[in-house]
C-alpha atoms as a PDB file:
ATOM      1  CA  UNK A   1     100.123 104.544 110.548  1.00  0.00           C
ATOM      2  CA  UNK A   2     103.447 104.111 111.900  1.00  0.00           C
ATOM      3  CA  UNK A   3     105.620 106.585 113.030  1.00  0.00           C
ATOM      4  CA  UNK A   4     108.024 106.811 110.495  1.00  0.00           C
ATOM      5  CA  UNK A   5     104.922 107.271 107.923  1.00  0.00           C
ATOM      6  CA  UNK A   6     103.647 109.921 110.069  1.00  0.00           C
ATOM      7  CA  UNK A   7     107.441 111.731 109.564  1.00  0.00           C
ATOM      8  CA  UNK A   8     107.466 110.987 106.142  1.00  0.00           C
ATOM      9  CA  UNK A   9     103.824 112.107 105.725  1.00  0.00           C
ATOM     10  CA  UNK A  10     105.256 115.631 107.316  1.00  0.00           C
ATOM     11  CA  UNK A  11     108.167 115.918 104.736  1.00  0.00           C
ATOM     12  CA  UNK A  12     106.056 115.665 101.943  1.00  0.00           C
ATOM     13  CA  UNK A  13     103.581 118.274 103.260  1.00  0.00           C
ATOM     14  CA  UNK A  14     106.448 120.623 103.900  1.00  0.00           C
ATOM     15  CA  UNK A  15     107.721 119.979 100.875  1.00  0.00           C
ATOM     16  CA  UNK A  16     104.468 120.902  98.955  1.00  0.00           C
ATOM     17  CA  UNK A  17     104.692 123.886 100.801  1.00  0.00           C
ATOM     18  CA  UNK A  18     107.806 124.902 100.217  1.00  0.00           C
ATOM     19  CA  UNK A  19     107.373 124.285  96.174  1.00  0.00           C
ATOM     20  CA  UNK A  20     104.082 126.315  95.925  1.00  0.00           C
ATOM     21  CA  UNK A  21     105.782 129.192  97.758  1.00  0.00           C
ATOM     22  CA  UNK A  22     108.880 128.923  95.507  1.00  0.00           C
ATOM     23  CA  UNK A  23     106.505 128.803  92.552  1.00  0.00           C
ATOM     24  CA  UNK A  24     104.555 131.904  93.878  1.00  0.00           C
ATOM     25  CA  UNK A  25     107.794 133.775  95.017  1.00  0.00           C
ATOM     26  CA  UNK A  26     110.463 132.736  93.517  1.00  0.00           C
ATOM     27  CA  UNK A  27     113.493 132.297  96.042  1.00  0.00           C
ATOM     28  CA  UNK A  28     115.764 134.423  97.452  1.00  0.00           C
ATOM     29  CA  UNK A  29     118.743 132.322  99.164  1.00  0.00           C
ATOM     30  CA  UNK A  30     118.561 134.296 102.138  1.00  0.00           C
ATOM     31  CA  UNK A  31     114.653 133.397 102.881  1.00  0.00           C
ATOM     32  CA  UNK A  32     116.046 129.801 102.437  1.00  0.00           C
ATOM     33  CA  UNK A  33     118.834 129.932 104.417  1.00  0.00           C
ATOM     34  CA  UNK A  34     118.067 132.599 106.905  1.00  0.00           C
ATOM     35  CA  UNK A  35     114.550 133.488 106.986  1.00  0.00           C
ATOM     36  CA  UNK A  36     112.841 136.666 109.038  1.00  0.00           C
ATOM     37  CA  UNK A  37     111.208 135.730 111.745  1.00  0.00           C
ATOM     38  CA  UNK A  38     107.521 134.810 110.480  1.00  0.00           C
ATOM     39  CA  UNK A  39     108.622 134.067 107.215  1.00  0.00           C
ATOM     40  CA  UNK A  40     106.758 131.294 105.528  1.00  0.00           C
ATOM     41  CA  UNK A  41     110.074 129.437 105.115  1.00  0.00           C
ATOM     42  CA  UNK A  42     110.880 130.416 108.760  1.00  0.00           C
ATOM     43  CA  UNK A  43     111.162 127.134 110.189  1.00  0.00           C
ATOM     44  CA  UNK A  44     111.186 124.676 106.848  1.00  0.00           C
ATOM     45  CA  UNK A  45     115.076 123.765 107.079  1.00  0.00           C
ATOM     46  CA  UNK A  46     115.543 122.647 110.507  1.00  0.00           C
ATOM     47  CA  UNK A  47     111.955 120.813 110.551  1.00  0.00           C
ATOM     48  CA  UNK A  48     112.873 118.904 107.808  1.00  0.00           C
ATOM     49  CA  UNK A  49     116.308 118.193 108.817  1.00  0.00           C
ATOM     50  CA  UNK A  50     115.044 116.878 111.995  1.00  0.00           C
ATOM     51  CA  UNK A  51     112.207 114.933 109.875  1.00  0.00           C
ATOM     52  CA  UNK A  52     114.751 113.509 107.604  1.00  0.00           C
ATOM     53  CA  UNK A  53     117.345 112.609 110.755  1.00  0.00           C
ATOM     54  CA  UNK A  54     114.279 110.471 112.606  1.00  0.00           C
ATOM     55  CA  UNK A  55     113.414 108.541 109.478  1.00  0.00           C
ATOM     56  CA  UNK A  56     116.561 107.332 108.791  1.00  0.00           C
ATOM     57  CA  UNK A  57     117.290 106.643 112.138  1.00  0.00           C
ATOM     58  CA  UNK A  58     114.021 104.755 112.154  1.00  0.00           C
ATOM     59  CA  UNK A  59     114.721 102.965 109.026  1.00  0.00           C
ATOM     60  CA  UNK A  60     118.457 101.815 110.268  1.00  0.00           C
ATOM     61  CA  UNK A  61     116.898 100.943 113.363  1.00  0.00           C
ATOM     62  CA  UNK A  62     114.527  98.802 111.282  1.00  0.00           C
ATOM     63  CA  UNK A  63     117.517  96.547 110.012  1.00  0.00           C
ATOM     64  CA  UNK A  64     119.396  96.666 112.128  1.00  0.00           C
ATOM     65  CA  UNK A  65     122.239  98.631 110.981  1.00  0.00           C
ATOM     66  CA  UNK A  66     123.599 102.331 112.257  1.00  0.00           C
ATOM     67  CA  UNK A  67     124.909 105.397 110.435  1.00  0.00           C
END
């Protein structure tokens, strides 16, 4: 699998994650946006930001193009 599968693999299981606890939980903004530490949602938004920021570098990379 290539590496920007792997990434995109990653996103999708955070994602899953992140639906089933909003499902269970409901969500408060302030668990989104600034989480306790050892919240479930502790680390979700800069993970997937990074996540998201590699596969499209990968993917303008891949064309050849740049952001």
């Amino acid at each position: 699998m290539s590496d920007k599968q792997d990434l995109i693999k990653r996103m999708l299981e955070l994602q899953k994650k992140f639906i089933a606890y909003e499902h269970e939980n409901g969500l408060d903004p302030f668990d989104y946006y600034t989480p306790k530490p050892g919240h479930p949602l502790e680390n979700y938004r800069q993970e997937y930001q990074e996540l998201a920021t590699k596969v499209l570098d990968l993917a303008h990379a891949e064309v050849g193009s740049r952001r």
